[in-house]
C-alpha atoms as a PDB file:
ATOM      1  CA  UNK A   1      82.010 -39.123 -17.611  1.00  0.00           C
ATOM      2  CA  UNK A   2      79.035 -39.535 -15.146  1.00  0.00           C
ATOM      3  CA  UNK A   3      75.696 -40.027 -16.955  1.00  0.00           C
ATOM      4  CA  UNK A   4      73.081 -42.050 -15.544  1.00  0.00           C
ATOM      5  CA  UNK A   5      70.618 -41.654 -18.694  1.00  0.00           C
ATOM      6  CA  UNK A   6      71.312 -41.252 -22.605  1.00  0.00           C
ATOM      7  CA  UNK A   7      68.821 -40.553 -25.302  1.00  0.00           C
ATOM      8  CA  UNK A   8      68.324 -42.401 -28.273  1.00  0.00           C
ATOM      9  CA  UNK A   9      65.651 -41.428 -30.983  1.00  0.00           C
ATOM     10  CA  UNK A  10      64.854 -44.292 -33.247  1.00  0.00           C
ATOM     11  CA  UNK A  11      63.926 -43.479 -36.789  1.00  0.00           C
ATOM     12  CA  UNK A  12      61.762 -45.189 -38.732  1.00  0.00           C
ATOM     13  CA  UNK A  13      63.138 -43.967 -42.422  1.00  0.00           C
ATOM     14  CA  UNK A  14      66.842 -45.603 -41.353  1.00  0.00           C
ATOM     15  CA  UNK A  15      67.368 -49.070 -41.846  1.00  0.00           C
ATOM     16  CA  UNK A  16      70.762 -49.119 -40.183  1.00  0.00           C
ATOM     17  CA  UNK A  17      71.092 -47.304 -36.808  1.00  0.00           C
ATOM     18  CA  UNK A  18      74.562 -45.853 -37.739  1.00  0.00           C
ATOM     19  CA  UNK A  19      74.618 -44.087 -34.371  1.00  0.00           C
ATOM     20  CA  UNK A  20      73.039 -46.948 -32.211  1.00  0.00           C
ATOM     21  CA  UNK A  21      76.672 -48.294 -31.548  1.00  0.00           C
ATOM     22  CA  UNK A  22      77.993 -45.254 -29.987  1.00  0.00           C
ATOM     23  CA  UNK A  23      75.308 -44.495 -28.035  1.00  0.00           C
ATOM     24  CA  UNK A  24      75.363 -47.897 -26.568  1.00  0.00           C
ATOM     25  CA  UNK A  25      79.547 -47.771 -25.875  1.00  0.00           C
ATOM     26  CA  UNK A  26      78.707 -44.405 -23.910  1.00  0.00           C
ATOM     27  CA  UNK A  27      75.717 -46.458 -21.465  1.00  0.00           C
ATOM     28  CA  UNK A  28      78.564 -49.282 -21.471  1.00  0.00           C
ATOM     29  CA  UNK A  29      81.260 -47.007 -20.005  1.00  0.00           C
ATOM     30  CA  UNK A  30      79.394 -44.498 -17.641  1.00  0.00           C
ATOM     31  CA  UNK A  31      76.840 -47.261 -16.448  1.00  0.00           C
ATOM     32  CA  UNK A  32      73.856 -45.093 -18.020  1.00  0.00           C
ATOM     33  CA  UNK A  33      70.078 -46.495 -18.779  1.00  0.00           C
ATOM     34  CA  UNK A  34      70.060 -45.785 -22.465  1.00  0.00           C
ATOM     35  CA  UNK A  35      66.342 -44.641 -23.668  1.00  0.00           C
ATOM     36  CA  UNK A  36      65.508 -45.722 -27.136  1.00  0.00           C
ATOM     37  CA  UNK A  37      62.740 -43.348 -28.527  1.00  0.00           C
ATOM     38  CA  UNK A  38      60.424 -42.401 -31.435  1.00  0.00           C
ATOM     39  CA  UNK A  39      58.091 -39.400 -31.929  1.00  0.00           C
ATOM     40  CA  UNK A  40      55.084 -40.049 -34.130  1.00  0.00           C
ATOM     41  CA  UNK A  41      53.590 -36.887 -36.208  1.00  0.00           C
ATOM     42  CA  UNK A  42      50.514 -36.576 -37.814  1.00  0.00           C
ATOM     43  CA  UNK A  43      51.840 -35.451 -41.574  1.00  0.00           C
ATOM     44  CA  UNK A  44      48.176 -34.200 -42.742  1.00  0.00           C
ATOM     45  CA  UNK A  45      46.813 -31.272 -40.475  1.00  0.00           C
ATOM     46  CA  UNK A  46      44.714 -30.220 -42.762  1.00  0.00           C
ATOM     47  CA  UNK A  47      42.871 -34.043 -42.585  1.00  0.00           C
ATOM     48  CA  UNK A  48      39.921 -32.100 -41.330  1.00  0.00           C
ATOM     49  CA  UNK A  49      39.268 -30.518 -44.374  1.00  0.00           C
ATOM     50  CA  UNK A  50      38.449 -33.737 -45.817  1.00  0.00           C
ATOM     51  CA  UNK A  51      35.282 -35.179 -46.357  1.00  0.00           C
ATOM     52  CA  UNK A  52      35.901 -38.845 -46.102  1.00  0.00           C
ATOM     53  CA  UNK A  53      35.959 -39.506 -42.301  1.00  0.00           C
ATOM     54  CA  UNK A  54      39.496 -40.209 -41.017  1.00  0.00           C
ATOM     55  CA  UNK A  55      40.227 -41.951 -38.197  1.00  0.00           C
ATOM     56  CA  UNK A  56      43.351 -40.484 -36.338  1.00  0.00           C
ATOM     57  CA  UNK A  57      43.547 -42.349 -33.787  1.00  0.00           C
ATOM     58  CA  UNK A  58      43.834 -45.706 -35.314  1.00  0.00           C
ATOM     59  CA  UNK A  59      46.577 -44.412 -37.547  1.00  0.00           C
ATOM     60  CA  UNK A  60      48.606 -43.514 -34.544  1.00  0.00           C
ATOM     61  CA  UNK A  61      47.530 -46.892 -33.092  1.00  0.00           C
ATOM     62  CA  UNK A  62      48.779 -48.602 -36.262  1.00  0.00           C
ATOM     63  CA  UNK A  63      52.427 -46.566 -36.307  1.00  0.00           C
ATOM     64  CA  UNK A  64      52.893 -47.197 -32.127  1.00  0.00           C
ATOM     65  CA  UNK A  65      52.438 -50.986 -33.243  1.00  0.00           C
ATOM     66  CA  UNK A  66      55.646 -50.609 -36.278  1.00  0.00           C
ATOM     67  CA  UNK A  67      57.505 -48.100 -33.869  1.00  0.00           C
ATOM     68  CA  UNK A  68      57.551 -50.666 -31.011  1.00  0.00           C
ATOM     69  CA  UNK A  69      58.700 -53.307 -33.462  1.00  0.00           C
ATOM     70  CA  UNK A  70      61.677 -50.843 -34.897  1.00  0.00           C
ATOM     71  CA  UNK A  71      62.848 -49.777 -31.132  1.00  0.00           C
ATOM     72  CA  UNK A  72      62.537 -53.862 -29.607  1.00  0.00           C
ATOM     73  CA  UNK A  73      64.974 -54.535 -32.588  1.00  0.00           C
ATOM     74  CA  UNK A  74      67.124 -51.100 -32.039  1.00  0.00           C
ATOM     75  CA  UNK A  75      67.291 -52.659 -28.036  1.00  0.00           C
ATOM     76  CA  UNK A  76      68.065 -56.404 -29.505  1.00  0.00           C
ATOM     77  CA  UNK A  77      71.166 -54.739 -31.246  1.00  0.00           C
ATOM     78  CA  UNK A  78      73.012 -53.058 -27.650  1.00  0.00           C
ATOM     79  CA  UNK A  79      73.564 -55.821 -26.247  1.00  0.00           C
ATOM     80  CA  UNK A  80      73.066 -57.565 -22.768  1.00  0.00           C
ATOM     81  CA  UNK A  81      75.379 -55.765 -20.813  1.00  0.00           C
ATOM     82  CA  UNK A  82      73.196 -52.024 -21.744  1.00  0.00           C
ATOM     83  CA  UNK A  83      70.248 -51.340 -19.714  1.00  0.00           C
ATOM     84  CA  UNK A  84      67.225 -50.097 -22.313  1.00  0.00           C
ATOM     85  CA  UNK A  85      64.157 -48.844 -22.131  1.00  0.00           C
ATOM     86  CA  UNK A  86      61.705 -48.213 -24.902  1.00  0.00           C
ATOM     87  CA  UNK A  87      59.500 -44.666 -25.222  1.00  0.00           C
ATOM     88  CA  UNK A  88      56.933 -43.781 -27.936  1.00  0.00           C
ATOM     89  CA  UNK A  89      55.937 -40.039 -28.002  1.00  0.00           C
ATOM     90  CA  UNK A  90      53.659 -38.105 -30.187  1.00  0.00           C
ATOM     91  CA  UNK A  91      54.530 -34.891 -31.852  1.00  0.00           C
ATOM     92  CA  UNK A  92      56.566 -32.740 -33.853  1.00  0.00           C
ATOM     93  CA  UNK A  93      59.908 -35.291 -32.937  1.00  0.00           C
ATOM     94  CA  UNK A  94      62.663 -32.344 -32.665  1.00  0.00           C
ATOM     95  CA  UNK A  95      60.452 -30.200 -29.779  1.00  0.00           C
ATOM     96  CA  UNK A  96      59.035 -34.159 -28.142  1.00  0.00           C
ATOM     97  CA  UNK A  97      62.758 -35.284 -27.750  1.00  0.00           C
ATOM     98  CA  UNK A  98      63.740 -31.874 -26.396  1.00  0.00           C
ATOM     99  CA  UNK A  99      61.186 -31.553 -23.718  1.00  0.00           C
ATOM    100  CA  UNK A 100      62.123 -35.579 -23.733  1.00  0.00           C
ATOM    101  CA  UNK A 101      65.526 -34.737 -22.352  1.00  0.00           C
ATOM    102  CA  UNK A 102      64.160 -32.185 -19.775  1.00  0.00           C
ATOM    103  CA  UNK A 103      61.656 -34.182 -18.215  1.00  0.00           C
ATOM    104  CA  UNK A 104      63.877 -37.887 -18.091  1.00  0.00           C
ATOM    105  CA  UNK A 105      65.829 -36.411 -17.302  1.00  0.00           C
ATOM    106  CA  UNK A 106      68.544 -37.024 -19.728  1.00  0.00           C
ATOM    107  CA  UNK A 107      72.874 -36.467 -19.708  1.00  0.00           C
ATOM    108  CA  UNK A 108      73.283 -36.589 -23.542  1.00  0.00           C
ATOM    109  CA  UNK A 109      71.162 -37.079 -26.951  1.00  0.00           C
ATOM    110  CA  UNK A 110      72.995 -39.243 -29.550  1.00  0.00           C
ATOM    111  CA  UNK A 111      71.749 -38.945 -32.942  1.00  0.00           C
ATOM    112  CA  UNK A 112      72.311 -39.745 -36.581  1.00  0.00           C
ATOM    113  CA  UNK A 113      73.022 -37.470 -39.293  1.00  0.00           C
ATOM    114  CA  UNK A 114      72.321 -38.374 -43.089  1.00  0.00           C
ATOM    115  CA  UNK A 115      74.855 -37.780 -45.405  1.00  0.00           C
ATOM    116  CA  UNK A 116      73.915 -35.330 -48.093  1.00  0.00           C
ATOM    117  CA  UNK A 117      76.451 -33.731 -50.753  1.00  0.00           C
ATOM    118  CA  UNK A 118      77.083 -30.085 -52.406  1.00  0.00           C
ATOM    119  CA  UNK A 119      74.389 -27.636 -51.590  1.00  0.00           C
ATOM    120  CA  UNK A 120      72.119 -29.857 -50.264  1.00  0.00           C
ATOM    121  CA  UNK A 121      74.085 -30.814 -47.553  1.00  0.00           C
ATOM    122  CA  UNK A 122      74.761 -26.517 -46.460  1.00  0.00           C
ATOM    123  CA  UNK A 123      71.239 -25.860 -47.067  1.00  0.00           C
ATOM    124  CA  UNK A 124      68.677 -28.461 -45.727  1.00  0.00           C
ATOM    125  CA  UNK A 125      67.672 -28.470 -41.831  1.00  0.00           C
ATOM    126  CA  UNK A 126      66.891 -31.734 -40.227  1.00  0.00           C
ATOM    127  CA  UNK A 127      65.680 -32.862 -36.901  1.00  0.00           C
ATOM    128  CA  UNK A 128      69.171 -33.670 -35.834  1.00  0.00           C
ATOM    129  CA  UNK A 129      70.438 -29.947 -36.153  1.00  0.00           C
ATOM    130  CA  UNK A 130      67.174 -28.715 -34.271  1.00  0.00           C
ATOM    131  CA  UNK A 131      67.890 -30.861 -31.704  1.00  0.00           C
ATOM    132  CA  UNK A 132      71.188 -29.962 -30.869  1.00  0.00           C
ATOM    133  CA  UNK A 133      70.537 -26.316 -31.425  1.00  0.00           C
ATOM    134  CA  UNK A 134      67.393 -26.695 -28.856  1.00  0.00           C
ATOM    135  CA  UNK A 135      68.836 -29.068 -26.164  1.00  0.00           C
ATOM    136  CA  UNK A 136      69.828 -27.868 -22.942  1.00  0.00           C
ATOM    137  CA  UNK A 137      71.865 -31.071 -22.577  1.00  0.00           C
ATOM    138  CA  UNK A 138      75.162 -32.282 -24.982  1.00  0.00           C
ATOM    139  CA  UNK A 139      73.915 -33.827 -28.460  1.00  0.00           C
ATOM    140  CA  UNK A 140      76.422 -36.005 -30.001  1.00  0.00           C
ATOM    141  CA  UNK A 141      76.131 -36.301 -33.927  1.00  0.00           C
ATOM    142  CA  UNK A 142      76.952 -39.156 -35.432  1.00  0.00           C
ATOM    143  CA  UNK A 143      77.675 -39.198 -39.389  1.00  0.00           C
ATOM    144  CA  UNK A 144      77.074 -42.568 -41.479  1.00  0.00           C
ATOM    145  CA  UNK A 145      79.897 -44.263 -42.174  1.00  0.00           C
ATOM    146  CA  UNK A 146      81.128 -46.303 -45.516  1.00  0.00           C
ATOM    147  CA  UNK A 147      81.710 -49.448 -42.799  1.00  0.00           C
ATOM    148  CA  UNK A 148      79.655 -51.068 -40.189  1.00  0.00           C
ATOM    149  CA  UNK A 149      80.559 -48.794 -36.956  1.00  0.00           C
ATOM    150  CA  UNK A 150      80.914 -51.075 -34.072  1.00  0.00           C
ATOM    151  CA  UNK A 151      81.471 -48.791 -31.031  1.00  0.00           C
ATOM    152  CA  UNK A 152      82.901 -45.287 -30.966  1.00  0.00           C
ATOM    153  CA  UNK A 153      87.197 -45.200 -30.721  1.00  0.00           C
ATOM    154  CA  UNK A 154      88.040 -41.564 -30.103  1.00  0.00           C
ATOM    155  CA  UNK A 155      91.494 -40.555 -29.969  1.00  0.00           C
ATOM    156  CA  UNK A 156      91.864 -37.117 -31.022  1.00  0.00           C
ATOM    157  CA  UNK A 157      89.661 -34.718 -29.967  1.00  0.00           C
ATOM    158  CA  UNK A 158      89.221 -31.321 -31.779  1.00  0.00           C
ATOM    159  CA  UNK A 159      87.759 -28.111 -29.665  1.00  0.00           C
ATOM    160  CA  UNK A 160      86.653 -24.958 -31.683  1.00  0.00           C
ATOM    161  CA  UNK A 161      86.701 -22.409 -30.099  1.00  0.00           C
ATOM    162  CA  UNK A 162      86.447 -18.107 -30.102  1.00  0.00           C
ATOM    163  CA  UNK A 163      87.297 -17.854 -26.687  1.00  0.00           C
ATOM    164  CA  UNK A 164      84.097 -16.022 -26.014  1.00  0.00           C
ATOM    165  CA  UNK A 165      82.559 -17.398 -22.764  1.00  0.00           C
ATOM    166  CA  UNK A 166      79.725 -19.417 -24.296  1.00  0.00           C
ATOM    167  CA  UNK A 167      82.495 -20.905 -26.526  1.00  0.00           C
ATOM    168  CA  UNK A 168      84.423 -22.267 -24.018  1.00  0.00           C
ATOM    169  CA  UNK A 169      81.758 -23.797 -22.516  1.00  0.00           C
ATOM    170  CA  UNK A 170      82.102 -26.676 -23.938  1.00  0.00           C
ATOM    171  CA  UNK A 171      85.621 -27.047 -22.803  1.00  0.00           C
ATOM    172  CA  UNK A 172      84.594 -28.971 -19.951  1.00  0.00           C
ATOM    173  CA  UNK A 173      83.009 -31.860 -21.750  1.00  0.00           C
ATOM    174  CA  UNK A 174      86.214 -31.947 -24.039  1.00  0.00           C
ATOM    175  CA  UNK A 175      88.720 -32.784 -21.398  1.00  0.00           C
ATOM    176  CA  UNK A 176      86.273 -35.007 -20.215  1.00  0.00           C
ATOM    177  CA  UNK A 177      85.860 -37.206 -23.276  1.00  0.00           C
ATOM    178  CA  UNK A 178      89.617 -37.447 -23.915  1.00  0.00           C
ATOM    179  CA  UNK A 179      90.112 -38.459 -20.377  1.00  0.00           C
ATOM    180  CA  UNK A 180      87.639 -41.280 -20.710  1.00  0.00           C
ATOM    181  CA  UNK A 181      89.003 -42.420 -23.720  1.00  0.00           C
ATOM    182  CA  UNK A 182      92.880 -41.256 -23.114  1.00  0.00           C
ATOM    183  CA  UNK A 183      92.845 -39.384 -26.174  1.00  0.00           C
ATOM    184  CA  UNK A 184      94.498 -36.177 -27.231  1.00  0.00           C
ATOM    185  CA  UNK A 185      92.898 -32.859 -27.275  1.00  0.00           C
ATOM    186  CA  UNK A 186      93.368 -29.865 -29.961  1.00  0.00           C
ATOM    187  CA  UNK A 187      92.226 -26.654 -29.366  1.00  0.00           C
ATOM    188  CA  UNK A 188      91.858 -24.667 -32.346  1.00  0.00           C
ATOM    189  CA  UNK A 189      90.974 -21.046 -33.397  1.00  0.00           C
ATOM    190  CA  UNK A 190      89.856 -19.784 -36.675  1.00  0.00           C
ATOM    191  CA  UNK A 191      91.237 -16.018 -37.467  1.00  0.00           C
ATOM    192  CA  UNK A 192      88.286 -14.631 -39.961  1.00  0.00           C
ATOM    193  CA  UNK A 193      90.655 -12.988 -43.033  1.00  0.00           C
ATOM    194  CA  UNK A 194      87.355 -11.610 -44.761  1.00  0.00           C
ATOM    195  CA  UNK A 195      83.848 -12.735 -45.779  1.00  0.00           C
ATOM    196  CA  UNK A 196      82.008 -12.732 -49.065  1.00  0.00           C
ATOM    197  CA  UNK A 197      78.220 -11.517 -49.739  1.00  0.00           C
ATOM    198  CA  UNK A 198      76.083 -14.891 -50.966  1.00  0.00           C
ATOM    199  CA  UNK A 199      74.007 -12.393 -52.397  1.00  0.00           C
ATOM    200  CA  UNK A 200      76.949 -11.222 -54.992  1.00  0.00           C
ATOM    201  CA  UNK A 201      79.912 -13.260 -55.267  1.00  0.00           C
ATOM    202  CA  UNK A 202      81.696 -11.036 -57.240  1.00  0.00           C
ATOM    203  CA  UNK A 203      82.044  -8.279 -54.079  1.00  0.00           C
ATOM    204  CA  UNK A 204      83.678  -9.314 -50.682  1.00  0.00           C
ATOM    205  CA  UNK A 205      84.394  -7.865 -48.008  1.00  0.00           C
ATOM    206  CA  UNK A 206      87.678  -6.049 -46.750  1.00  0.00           C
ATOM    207  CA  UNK A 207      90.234  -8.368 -46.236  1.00  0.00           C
ATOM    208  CA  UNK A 208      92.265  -7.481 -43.273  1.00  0.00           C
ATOM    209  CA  UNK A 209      96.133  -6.529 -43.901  1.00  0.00           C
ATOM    210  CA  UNK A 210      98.694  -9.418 -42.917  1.00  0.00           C
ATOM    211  CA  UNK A 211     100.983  -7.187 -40.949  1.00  0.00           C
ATOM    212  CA  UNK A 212      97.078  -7.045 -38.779  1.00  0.00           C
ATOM    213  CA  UNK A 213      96.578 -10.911 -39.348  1.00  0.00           C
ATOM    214  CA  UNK A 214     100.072 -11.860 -37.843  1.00  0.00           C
ATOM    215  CA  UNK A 215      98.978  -9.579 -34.819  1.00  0.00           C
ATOM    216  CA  UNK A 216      95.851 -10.962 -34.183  1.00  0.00           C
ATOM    217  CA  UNK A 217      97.301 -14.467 -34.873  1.00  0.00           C
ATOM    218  CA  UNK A 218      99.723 -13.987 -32.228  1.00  0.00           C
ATOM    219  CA  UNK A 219      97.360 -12.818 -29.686  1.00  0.00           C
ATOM    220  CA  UNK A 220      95.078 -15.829 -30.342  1.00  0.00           C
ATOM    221  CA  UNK A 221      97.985 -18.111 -30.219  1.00  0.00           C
ATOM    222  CA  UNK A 222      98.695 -16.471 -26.638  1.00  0.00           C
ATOM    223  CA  UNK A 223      94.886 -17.373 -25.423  1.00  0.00           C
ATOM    224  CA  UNK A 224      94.764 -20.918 -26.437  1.00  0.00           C
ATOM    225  CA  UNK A 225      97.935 -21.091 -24.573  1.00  0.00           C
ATOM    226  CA  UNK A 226      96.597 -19.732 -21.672  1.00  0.00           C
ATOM    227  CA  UNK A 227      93.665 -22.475 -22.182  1.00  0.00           C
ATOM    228  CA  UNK A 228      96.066 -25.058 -22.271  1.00  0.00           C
ATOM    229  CA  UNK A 229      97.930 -24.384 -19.342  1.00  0.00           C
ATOM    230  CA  UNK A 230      94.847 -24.210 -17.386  1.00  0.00           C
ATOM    231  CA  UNK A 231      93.928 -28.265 -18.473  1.00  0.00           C
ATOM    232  CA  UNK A 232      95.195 -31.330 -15.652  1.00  0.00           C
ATOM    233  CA  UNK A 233      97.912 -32.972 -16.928  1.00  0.00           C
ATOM    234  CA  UNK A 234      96.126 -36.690 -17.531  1.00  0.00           C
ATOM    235  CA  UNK A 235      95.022 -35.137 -20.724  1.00  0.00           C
ATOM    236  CA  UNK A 236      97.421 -34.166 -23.894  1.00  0.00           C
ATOM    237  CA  UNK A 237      97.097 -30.714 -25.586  1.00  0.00           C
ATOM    238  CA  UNK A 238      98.134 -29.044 -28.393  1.00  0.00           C
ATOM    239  CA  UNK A 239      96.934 -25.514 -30.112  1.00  0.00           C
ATOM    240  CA  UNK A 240      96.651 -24.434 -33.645  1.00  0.00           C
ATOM    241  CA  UNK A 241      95.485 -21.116 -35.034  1.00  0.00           C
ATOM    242  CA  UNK A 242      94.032 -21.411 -39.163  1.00  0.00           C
ATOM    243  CA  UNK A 243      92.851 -18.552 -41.060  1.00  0.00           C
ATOM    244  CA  UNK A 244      90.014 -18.605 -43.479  1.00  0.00           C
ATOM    245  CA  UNK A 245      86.917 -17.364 -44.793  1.00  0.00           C
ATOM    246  CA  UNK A 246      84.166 -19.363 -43.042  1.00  0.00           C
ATOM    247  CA  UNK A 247      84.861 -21.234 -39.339  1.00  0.00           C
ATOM    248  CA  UNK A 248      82.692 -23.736 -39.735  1.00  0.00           C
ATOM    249  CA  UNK A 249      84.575 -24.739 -42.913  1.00  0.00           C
ATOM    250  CA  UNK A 250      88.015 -24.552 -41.859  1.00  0.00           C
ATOM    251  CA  UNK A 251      87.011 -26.637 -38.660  1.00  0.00           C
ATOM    252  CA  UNK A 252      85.836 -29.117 -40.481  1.00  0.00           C
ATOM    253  CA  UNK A 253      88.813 -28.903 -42.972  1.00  0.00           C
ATOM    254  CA  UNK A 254      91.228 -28.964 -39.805  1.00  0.00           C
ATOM    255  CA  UNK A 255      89.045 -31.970 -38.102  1.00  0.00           C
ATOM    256  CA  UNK A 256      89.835 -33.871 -41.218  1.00  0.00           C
ATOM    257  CA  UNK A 257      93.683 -32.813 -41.738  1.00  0.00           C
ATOM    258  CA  UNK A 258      94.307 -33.844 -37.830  1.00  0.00           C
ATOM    259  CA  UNK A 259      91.837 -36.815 -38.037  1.00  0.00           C
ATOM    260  CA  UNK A 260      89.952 -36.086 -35.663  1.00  0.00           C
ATOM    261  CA  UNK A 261      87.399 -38.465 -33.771  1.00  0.00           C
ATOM    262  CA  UNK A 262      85.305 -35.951 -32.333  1.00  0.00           C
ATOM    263  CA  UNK A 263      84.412 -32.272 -32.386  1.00  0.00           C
ATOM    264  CA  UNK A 264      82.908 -30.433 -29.099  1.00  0.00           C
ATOM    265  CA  UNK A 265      82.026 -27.614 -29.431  1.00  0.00           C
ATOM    266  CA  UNK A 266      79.464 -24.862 -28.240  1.00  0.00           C
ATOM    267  CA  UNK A 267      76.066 -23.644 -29.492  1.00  0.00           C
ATOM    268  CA  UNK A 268      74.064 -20.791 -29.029  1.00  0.00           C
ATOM    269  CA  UNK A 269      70.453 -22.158 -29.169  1.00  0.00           C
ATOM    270  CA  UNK A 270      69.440 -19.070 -31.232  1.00  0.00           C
ATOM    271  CA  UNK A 271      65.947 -19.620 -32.510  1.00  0.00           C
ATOM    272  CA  UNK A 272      63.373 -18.384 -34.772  1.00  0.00           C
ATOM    273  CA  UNK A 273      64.401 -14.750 -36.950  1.00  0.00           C
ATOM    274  CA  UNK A 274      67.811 -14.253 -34.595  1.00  0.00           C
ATOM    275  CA  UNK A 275      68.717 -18.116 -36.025  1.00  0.00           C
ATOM    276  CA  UNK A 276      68.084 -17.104 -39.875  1.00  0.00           C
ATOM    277  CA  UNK A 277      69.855 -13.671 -39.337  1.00  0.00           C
ATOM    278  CA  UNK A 278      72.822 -15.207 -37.880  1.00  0.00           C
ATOM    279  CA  UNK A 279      73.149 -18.931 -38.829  1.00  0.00           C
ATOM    280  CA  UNK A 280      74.603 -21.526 -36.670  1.00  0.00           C
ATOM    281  CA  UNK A 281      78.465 -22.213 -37.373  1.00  0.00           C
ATOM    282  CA  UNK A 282      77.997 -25.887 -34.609  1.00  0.00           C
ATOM    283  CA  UNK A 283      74.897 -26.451 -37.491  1.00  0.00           C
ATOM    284  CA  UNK A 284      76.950 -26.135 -40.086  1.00  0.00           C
ATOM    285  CA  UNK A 285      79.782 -28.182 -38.808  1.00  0.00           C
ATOM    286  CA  UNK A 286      77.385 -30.911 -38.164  1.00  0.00           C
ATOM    287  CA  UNK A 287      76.284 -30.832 -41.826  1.00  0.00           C
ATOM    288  CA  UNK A 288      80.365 -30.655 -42.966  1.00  0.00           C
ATOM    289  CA  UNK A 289      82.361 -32.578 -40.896  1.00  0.00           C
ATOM    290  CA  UNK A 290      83.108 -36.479 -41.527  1.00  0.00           C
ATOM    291  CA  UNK A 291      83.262 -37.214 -37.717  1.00  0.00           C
ATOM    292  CA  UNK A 292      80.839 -37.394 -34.878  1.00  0.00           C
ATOM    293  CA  UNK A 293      79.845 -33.511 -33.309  1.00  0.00           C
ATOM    294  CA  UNK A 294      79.106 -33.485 -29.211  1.00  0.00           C
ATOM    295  CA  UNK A 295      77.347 -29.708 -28.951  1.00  0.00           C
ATOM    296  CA  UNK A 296      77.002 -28.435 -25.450  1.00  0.00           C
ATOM    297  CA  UNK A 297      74.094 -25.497 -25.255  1.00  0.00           C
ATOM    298  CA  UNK A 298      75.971 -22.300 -24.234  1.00  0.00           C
ATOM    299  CA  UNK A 299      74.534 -20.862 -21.127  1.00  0.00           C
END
């Protein structure tokens, strides 16, 4: 993996960096200056509205002061041998550590997720998921652990993919994680069997026949195949086709049954009312799975 810069944004609301550690073994092993940042909003637009004279500026004064603090200690923790430098934006933090990225520019984001349970954890949006839907570079997605992580140890890699073009994509940046860390790689497909309406959970929709599903699940074997034999040798593959009702379950079901280190996969960036019509399976699989996500924006 060449990278000469990686991106790391620096909460304030997170007392442990759960995802400082990997993002520092990454600068370690490709050599790359890793940028530890923190976007500052204003929560109270509507400040103006106020009589009592507010002054803005020394707010933002007074949070650049704690934010420097917070990202001196986030560089203390890296260690010597990782080159840092500290950056303090201002702005809505998803779009500031997008247009971050662009103008460093950056080779990958690394950020936490925040572990959330039941519907909560399907339903609620965060920074995180906004930035890897938005980026143009890879976002890696790193879930809190129960223990102290102390680097990131990868060796199984899982690959989603529907072997649409933007899906495969990310292929690239697969094989080249389990080459750096000599791990194995799994390619997997999910064959949709049928779907059910949120909206009324006592309809679904046609299920299609299994003399159709061992078809289609013969074909699909037959293209990861063809993916696989097109991989260099240095890195180990194997294939797996799973039916179910919802991909972005059954990959994170199958990243846990293979114990997986990793999931790369593809997004589609889809924004605005194309991203509520559709949803994002890579969002979802952020929120669902118990390891760490790399995305790669689909051209």
């Amino acid at each position: 993996m060449k990278m000469k810069r990686i991106l790391y944004p620096v909460e304030l609301s997170t007392p442990v960096h759960h995802g400082l550690p990997a993002a520092a073994e990454l600068a370690r092993r490709s050599g790359a200056e890793l940028l530890l940042a923190n976007a500052i909003d204003f929560p109270y637009p509507y400040m103006s509205q106020v009589s009592v004279s507010f002054d803005i500026e020394r707010y933002y004064g007074e949070m650049e002061e704690a934010v420097e603090r917070r990202l001196r200690e986030a560089a203390e923790q890296t260690g010597e041998d990782v080159s840092t430098r500290t950056i303090i934006l201002r702005g809505n933090p998803a779009r500031r550590i997008v247009e971050l990225a662009n103008d460093e520019p950056v080779d990958l984001i690394v950020m936490p997720t925040h572990a959330r349970k039941g519907f909560e954890r399907l339903l609620v949006g965060s920074v995180t998921e906004k930035v890897s839907r938005l980026s143009k570079v890879p976002v890696l997605t790193i879930p809190p652990t129960d223990e102290p992580s102390t680097g990131l140890e990868i060796n199984r890699v899982l690959f989603p993919t529907d072997f649409s073009d933007p899906a495969d994509s990310a292929l690239d940046d697969a094989l080249a994680v389990a080459s750096e860390f000599g791990a194995d790689l799994m390619m997997v497909h999910v064959i949709t069997i049928g779907d059910q309406d949120p909206g009324n959970p006592d309809w679904a929709f046609p299920v299609i026949p299994t003399e159709h599903l061992d078809q289609i699940e013969r074909a699909a074997t037959g293209e990861l195949e063809s993916r696989e034999r097109g991989t260099p040798d240095r890195v180990s593959v194997t294939t797996r086709v799973v039916r179910g009702f919802d991909p972005s379950v059954e990959i994170a079901r199958v990243a846990a049954e293979e114990q997986a280190d990793l999931i790369v996969m593809a997004t589609h960036g889809h924004t605005g009312l194309m991203h509520a019509l559709l949803g994002s399976t890579t969002g979802k699989v952020i929120r669902l799975a118990d390891c760490p996500v790399w995305t790669v924006r689909a051209n």
